[in-house]
N, C-alpha and C. Protein backbone atom coordinates (compact mmCIF):
# COMPACT_ATOMS: atom_id res chain seq x y z
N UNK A 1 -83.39 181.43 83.90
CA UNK A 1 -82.70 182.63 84.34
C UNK A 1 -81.65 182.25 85.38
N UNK A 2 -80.65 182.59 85.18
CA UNK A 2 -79.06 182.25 86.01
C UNK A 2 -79.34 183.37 87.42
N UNK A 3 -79.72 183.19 88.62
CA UNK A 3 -78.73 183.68 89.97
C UNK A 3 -77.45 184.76 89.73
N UNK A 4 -77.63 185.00 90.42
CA UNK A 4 -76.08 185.81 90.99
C UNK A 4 -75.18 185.11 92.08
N UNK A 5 -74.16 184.97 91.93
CA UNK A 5 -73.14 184.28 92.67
C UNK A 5 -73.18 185.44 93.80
N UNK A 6 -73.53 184.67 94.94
CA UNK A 6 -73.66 185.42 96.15
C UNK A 6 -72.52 185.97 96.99
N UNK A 7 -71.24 184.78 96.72
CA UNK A 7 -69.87 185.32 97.10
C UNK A 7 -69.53 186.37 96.07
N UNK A 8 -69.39 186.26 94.36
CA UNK A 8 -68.40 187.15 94.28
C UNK A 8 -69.55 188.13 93.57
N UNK A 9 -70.55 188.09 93.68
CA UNK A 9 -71.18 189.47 92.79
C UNK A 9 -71.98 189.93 94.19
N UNK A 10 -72.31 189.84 95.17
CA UNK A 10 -73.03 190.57 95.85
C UNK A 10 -72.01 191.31 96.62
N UNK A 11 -72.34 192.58 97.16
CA UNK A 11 -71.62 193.84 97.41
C UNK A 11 -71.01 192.96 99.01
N UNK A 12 -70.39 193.22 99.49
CA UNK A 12 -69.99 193.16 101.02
C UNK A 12 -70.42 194.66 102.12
N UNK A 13 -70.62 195.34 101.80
CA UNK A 13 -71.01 196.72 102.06
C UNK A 13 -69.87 197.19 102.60
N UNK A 14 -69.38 197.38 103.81
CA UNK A 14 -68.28 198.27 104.02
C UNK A 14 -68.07 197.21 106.20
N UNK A 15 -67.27 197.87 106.43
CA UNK A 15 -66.51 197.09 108.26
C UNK A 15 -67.89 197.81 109.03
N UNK A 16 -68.57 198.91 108.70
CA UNK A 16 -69.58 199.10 109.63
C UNK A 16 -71.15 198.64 109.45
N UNK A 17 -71.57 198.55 108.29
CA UNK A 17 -72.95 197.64 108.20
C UNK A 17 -72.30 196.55 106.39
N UNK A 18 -72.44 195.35 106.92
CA UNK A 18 -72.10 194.37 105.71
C UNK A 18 -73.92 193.90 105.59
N UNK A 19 -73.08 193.05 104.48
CA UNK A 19 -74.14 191.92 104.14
C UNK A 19 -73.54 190.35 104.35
N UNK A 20 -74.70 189.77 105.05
CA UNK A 20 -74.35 188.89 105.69
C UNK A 20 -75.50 187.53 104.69
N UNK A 21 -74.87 186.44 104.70
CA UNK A 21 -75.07 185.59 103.38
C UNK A 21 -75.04 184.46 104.86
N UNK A 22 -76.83 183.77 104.37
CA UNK A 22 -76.78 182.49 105.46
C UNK A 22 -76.21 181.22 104.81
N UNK A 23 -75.96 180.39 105.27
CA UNK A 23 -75.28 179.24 105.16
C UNK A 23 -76.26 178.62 105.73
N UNK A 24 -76.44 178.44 107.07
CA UNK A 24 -77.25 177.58 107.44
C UNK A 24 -78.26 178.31 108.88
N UNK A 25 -79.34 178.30 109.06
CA UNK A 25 -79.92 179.28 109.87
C UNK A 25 -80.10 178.26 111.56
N UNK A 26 -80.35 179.31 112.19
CA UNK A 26 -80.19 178.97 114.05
C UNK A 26 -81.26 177.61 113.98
N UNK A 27 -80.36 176.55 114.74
CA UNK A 27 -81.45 175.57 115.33
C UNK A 27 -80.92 174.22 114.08
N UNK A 28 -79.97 174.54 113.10
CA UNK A 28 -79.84 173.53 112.08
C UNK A 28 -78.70 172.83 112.42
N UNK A 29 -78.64 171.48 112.55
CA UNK A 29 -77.77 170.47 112.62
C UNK A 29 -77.24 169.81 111.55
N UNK A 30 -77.80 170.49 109.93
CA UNK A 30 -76.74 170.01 108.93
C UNK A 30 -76.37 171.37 108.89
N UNK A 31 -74.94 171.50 108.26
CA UNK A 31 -73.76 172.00 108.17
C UNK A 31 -73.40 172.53 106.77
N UNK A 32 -74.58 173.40 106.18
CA UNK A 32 -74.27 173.57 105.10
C UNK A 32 -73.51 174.94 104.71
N UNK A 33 -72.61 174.47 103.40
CA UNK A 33 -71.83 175.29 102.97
C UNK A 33 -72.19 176.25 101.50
N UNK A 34 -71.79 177.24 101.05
CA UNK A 34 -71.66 177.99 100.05
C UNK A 34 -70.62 177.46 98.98
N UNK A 35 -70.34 177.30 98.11
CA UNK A 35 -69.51 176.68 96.72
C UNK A 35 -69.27 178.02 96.40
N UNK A 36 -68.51 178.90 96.56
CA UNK A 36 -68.09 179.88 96.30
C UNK A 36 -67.84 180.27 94.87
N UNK A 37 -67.26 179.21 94.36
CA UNK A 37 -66.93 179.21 92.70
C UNK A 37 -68.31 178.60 91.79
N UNK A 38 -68.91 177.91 92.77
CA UNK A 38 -69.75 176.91 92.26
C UNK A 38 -71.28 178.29 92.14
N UNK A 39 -71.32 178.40 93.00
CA UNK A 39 -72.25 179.44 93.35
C UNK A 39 -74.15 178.38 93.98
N UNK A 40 -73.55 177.58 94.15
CA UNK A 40 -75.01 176.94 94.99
C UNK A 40 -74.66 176.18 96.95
N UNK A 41 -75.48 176.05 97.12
CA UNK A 41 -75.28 175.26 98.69
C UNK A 41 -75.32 174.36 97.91
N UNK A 42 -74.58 173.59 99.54
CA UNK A 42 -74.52 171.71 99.56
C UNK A 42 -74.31 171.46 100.97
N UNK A 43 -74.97 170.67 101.03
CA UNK A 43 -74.59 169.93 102.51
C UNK A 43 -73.10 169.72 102.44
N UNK A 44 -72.19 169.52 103.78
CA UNK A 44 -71.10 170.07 103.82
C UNK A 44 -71.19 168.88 105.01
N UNK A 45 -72.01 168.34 105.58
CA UNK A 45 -71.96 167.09 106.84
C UNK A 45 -72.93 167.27 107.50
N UNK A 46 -73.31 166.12 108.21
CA UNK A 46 -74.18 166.59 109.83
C UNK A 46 -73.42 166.62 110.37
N UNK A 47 -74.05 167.51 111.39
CA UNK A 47 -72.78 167.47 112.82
C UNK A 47 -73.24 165.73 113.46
N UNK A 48 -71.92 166.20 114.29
CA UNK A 48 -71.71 164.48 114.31
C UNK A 48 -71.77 164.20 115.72
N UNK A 49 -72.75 165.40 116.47
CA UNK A 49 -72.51 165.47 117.97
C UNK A 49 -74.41 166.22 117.95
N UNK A 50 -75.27 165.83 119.07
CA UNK A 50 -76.45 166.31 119.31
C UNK A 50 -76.20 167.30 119.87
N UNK A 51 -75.69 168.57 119.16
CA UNK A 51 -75.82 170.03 118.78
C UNK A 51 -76.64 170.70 117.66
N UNK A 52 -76.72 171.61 117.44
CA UNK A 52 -77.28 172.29 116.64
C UNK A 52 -76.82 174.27 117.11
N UNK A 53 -76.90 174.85 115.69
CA UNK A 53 -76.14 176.11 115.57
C UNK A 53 -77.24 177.04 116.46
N UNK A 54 -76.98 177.96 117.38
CA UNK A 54 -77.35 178.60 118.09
C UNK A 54 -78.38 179.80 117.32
N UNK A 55 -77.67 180.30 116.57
CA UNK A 55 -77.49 181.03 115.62
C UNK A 55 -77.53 181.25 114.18
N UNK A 56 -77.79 182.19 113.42
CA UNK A 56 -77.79 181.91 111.69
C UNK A 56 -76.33 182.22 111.43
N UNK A 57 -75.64 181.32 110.49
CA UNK A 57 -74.37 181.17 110.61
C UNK A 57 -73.92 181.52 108.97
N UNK A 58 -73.11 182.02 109.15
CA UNK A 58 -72.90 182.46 107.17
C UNK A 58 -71.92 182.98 107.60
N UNK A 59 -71.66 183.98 105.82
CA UNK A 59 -70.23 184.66 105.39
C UNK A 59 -70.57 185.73 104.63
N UNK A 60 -69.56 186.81 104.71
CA UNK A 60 -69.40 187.80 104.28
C UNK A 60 -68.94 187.72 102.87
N UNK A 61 -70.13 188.24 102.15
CA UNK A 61 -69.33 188.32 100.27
C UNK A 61 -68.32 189.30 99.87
N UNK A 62 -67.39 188.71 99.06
CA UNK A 62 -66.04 189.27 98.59
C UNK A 62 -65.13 190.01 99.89
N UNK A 63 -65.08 188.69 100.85
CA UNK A 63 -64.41 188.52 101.93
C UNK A 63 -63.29 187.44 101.57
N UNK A 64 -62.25 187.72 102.00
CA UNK A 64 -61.00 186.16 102.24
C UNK A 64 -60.07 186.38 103.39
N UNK A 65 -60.76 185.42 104.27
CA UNK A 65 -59.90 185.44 105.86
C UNK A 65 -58.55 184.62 105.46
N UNK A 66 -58.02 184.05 106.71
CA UNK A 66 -57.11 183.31 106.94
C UNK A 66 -57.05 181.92 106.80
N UNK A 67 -58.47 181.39 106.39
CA UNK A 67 -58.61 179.78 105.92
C UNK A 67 -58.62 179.40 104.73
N UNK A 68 -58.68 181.08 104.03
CA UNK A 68 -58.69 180.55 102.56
C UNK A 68 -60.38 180.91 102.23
N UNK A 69 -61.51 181.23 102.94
CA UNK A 69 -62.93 181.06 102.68
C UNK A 69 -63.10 182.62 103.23
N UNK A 70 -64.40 183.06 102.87
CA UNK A 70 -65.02 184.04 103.14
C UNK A 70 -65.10 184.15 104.46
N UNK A 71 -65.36 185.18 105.27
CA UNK A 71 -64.92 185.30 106.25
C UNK A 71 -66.47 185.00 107.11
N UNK A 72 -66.07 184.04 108.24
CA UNK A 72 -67.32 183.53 108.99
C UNK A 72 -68.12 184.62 109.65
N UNK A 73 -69.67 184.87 110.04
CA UNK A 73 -70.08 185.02 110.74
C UNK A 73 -71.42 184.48 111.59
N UNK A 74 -71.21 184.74 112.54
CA UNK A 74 -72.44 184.27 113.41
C UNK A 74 -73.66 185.29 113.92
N UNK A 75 -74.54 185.09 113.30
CA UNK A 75 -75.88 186.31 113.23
C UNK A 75 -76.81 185.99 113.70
N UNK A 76 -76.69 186.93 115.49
CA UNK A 76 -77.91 186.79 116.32
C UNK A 76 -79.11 186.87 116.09
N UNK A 77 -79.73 186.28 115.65
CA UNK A 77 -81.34 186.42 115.13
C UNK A 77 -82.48 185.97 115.84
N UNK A 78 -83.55 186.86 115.92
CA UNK A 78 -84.48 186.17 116.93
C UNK A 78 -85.35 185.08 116.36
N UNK A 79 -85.40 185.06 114.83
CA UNK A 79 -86.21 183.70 114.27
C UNK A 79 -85.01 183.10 112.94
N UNK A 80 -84.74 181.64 113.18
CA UNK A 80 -84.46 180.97 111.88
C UNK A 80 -84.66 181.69 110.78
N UNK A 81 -83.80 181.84 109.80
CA UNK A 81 -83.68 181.95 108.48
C UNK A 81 -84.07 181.09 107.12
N UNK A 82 -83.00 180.91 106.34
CA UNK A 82 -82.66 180.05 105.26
C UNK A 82 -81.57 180.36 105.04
N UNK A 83 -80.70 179.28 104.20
CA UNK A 83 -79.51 179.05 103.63
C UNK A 83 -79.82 180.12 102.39
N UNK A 84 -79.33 181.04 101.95
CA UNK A 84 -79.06 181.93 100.98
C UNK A 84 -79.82 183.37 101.40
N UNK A 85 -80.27 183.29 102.78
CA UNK A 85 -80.99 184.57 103.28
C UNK A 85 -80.32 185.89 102.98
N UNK A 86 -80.42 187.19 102.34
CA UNK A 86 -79.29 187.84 102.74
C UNK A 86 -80.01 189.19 103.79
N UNK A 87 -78.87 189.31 104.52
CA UNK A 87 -79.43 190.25 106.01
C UNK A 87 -77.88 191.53 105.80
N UNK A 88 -78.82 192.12 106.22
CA UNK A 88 -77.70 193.67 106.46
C UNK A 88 -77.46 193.25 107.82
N UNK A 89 -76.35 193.67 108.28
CA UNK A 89 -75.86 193.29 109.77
C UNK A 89 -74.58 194.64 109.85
N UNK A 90 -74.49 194.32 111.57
CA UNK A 90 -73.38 194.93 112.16
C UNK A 90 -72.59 194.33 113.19
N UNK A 91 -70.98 194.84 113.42
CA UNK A 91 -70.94 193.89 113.98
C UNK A 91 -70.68 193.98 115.49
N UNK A 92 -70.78 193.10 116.61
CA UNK A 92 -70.93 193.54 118.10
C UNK A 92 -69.16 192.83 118.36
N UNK A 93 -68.51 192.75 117.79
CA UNK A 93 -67.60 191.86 118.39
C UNK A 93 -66.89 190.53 117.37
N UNK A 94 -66.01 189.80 117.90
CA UNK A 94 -65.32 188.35 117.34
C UNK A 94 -65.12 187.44 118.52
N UNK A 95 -65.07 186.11 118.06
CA UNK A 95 -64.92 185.07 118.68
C UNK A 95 -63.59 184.80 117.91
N UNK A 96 -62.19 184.74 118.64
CA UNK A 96 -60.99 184.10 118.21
C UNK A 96 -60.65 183.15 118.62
N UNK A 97 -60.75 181.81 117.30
CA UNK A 97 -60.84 180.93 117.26
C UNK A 97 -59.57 180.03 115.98
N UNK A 98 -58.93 179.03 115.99
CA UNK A 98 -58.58 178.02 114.83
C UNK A 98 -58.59 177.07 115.18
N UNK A 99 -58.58 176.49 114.05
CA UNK A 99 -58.56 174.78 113.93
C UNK A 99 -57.68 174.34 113.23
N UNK A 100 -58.07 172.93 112.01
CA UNK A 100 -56.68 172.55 111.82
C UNK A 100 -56.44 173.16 110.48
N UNK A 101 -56.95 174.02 110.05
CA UNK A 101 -57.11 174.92 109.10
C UNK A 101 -55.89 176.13 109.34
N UNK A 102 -55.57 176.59 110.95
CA UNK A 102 -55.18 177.63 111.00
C UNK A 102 -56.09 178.60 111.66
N UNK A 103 -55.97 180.22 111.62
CA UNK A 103 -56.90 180.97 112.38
C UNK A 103 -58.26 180.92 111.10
N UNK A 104 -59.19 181.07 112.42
CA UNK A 104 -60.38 180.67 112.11
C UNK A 104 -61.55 181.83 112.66
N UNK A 105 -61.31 183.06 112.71
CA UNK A 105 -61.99 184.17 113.53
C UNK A 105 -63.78 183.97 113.07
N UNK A 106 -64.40 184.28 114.36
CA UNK A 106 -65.88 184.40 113.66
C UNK A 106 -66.33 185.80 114.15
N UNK A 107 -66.88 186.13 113.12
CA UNK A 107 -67.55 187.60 113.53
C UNK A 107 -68.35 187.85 113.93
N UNK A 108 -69.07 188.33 114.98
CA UNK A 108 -70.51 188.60 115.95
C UNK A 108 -70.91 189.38 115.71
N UNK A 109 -72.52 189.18 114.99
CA UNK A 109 -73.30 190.25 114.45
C UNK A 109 -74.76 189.51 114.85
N UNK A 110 -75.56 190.86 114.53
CA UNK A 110 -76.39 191.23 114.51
C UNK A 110 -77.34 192.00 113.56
N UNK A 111 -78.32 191.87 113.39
CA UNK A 111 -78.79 193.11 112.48
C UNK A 111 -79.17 194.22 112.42
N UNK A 112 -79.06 194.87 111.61
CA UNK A 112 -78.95 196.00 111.65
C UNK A 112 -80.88 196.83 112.38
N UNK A 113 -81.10 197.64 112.97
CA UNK A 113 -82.01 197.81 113.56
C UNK A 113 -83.34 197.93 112.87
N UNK A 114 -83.38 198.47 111.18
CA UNK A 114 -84.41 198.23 110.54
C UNK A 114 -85.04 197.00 109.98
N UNK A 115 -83.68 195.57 110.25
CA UNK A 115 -84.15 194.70 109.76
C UNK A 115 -84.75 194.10 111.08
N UNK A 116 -83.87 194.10 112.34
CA UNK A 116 -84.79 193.94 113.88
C UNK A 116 -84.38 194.63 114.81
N UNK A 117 -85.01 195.35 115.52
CA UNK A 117 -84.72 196.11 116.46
C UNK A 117 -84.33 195.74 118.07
N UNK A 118 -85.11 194.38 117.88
CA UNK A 118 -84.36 193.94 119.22
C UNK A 118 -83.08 193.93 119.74
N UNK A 119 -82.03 194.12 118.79
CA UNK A 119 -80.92 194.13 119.48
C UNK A 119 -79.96 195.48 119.28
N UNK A 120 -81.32 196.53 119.21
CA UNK A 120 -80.57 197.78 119.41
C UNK A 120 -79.42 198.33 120.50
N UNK A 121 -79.85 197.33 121.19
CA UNK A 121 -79.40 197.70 122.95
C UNK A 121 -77.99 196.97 123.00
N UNK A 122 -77.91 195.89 121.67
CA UNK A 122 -76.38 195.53 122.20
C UNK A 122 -75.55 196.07 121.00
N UNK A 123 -74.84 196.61 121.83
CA UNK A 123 -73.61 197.30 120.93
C UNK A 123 -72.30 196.29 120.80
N UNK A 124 -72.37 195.40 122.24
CA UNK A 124 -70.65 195.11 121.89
C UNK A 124 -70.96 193.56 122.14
N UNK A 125 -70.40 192.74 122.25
CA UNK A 125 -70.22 191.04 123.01
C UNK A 125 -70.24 191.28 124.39
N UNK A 126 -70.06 192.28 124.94
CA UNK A 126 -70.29 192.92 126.59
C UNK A 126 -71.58 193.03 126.82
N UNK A 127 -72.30 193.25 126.28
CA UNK A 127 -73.72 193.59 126.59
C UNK A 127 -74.60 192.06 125.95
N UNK A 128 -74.05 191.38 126.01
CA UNK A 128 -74.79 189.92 125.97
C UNK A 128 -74.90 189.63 127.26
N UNK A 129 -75.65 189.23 127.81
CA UNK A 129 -75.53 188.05 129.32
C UNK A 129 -73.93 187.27 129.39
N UNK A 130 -73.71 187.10 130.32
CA UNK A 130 -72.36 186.57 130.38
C UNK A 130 -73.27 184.84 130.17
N UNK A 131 -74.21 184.49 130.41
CA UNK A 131 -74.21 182.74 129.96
C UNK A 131 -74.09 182.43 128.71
N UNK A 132 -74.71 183.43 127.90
CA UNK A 132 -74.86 183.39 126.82
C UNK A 132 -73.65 183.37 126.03
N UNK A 133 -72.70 184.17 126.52
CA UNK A 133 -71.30 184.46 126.05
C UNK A 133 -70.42 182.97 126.04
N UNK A 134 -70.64 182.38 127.00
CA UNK A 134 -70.16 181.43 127.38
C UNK A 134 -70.47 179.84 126.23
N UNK A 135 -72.00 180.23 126.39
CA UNK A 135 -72.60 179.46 125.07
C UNK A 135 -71.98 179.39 123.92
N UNK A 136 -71.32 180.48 123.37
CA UNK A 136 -70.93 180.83 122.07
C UNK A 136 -69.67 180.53 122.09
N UNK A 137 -68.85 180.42 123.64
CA UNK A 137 -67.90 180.03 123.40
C UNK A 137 -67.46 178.78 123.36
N UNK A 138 -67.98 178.00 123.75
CA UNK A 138 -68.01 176.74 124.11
C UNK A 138 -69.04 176.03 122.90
N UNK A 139 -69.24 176.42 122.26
CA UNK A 139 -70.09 176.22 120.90
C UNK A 139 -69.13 175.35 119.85
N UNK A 140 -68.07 176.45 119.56
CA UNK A 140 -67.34 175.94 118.45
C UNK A 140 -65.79 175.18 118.90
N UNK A 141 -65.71 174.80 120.30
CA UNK A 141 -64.96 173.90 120.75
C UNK A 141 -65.55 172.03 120.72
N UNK A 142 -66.97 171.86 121.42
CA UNK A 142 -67.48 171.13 121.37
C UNK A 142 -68.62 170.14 120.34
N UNK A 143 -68.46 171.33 119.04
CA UNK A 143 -69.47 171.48 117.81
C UNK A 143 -68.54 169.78 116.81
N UNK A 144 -66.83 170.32 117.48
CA UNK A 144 -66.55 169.04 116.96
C UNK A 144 -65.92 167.55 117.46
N UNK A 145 -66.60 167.77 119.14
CA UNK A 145 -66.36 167.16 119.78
C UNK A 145 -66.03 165.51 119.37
N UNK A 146 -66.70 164.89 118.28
CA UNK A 146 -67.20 163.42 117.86
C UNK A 146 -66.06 163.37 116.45
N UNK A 147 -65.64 164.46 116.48
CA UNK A 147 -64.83 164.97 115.10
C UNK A 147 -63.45 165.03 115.46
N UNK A 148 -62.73 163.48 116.09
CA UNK A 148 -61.38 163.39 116.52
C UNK A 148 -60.36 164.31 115.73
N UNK A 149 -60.51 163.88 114.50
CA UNK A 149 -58.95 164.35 113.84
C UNK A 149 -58.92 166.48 113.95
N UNK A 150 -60.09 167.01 114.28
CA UNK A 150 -60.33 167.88 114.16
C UNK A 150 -60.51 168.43 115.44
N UNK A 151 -61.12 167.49 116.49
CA UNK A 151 -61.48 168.65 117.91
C UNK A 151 -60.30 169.00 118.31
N UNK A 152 -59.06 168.24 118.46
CA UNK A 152 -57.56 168.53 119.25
C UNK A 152 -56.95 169.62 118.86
N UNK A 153 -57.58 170.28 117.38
CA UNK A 153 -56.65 171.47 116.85
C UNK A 153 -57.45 172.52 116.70
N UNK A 154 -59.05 172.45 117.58
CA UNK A 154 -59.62 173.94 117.71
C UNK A 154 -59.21 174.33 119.74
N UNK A 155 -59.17 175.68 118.72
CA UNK A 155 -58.18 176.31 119.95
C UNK A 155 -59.37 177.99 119.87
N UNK A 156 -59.92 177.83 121.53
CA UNK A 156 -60.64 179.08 121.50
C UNK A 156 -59.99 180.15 122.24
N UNK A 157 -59.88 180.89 122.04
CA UNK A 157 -59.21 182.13 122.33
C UNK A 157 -59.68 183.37 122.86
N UNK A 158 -61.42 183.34 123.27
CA UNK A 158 -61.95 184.39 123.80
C UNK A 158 -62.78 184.98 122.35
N UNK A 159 -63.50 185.81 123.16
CA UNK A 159 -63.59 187.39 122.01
C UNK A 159 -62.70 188.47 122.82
N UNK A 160 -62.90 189.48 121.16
CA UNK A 160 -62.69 190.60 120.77
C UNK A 160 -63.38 191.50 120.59
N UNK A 161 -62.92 192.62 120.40
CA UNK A 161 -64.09 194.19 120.49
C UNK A 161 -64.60 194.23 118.89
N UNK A 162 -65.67 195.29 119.22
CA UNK A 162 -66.08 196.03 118.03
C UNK A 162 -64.81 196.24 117.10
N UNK A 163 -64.15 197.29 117.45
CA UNK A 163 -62.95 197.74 116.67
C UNK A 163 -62.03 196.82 115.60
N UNK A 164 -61.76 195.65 116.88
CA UNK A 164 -60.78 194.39 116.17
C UNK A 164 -61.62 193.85 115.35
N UNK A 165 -62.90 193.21 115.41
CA UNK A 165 -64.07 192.66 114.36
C UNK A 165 -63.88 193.70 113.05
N UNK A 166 -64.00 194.82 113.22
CA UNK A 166 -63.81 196.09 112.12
C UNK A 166 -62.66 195.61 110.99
N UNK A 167 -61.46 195.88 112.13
CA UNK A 167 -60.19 195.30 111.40
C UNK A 167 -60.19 194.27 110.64
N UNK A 168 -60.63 193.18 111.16
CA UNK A 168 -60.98 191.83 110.51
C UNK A 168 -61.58 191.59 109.39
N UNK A 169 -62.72 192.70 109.37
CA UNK A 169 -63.55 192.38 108.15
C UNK A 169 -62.99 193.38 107.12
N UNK A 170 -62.16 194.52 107.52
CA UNK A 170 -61.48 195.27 106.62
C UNK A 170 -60.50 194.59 105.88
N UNK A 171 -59.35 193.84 106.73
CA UNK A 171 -58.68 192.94 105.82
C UNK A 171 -59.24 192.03 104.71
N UNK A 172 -59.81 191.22 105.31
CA UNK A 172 -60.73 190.50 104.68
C UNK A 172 -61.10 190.65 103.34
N UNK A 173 -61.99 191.98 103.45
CA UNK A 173 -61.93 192.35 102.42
C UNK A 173 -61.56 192.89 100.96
N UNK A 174 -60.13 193.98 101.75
CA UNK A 174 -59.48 194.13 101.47
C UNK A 174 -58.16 192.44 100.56
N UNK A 175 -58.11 191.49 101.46
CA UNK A 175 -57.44 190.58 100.86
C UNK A 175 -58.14 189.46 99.69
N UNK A 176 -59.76 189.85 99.57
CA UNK A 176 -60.77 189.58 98.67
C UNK A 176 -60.16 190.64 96.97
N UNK A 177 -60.19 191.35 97.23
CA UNK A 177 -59.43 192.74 96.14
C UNK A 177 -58.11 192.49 95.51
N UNK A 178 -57.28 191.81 96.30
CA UNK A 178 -55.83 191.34 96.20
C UNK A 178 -55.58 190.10 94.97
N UNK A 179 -56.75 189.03 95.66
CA UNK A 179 -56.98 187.96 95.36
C UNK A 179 -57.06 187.93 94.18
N UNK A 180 -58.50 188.79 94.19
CA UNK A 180 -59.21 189.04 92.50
C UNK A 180 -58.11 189.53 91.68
N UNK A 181 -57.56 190.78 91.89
CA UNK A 181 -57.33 191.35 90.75
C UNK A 181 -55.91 190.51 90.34
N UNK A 182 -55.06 189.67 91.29
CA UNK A 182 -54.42 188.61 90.93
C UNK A 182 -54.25 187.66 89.76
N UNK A 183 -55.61 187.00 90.21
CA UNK A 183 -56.26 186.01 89.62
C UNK A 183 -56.22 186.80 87.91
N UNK A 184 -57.26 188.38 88.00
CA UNK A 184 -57.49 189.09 86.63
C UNK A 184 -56.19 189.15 85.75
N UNK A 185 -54.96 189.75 86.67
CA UNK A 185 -54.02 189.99 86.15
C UNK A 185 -53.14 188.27 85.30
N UNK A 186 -53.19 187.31 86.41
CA UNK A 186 -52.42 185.94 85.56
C UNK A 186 -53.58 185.55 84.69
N UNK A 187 -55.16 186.37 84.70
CA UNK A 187 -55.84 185.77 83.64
C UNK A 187 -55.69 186.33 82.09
N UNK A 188 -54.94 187.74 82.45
CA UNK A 188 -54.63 188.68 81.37
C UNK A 188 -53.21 188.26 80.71
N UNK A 189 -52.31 187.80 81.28
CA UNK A 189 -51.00 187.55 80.87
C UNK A 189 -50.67 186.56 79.58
């Protein structure tokens, strides 16, 4: 029995509760990726620095940011996951970020309160602890610290609000729709 391709057949839900697709869950130091076309994981590298992801780290299905890939997010969770987990989430905020890719935004979420309730109480990236904030920011500057050709061209930029995260994942999505029916249309010609 064949799977479902998690990028392009699972729903994205909408800018106020998505579905959020793990990649690799909090506490993991390999770096795994989604094959979007392919439709399976693969290791993608170890990190190359004694770090490990804070966080469960994935992407939004039938999303296309500005790198060309589904659009990143980072999902506060109080226990580890798995790589293909899928979680309803919302989002508290963005981390604006690129590398040598170009812009590279990550989206700050959480889940939604029936899947855990602990983080009913945070609504925005404001209502984190400010160390913690700091953590996250300093995360994906130093993640490629050992990663010369690559650390010199990530450039962190702060976060952003609820609202702008909204925007983000609206395009996104919206430029997921563009893409496709593109693709449908030079497949029809």
């Amino acid at each position: 029995m064949k799977g479902i391709n998690l990028y392009h057949e699972l729903s994205a839900g909408d800018a106020d509760t998505f579905h959020v697709v793990v990649d690799l869950p909090k506490g993991s130091s390999n770096k795994f990726e989604y094959d979007e076309e392919g439709g399976y994981f693969k290791l993608d590298r170890v990190l190359h620095s004694q770090m490990f992801y804070p966080f469960d780290y994935g992407f939004i299905p039938q999303t296309h940011s500005d790198d060309g890939d589904a659009i990143d997010v980072c999902l506060l969770v109080t226990y580890p996951t798995f790589p293909g987990c899928v979680i309803k989430a919302r989002t508290i905020g963005m981390i604006k970020t690129a590398d040598e890719k170009g812009g590279d935004n990550k989206i700050l979420a959480v889940p939604i309160s029936k899947v855990d309730p602990r983080f009913d109480e945070i609504q925005s990236v404001n209502d984190l602890p400010k160390h913690i904030q700091q953590e996250l920011l300093i995360h994906f500057k130093e993640i490629k610290k050992l990663e010369q050709t690559k650390y010199d061209k990530v450039v962190i930029n702060g976060f952003d609000d609820v609202e702008a995260a909204k925007m983000e994942i609206h395009k996104a999505m919206e430029a997921y729709k563009s893409t496709q029916e593109s693709f449908k249309a030079g497949k029809n010609s």
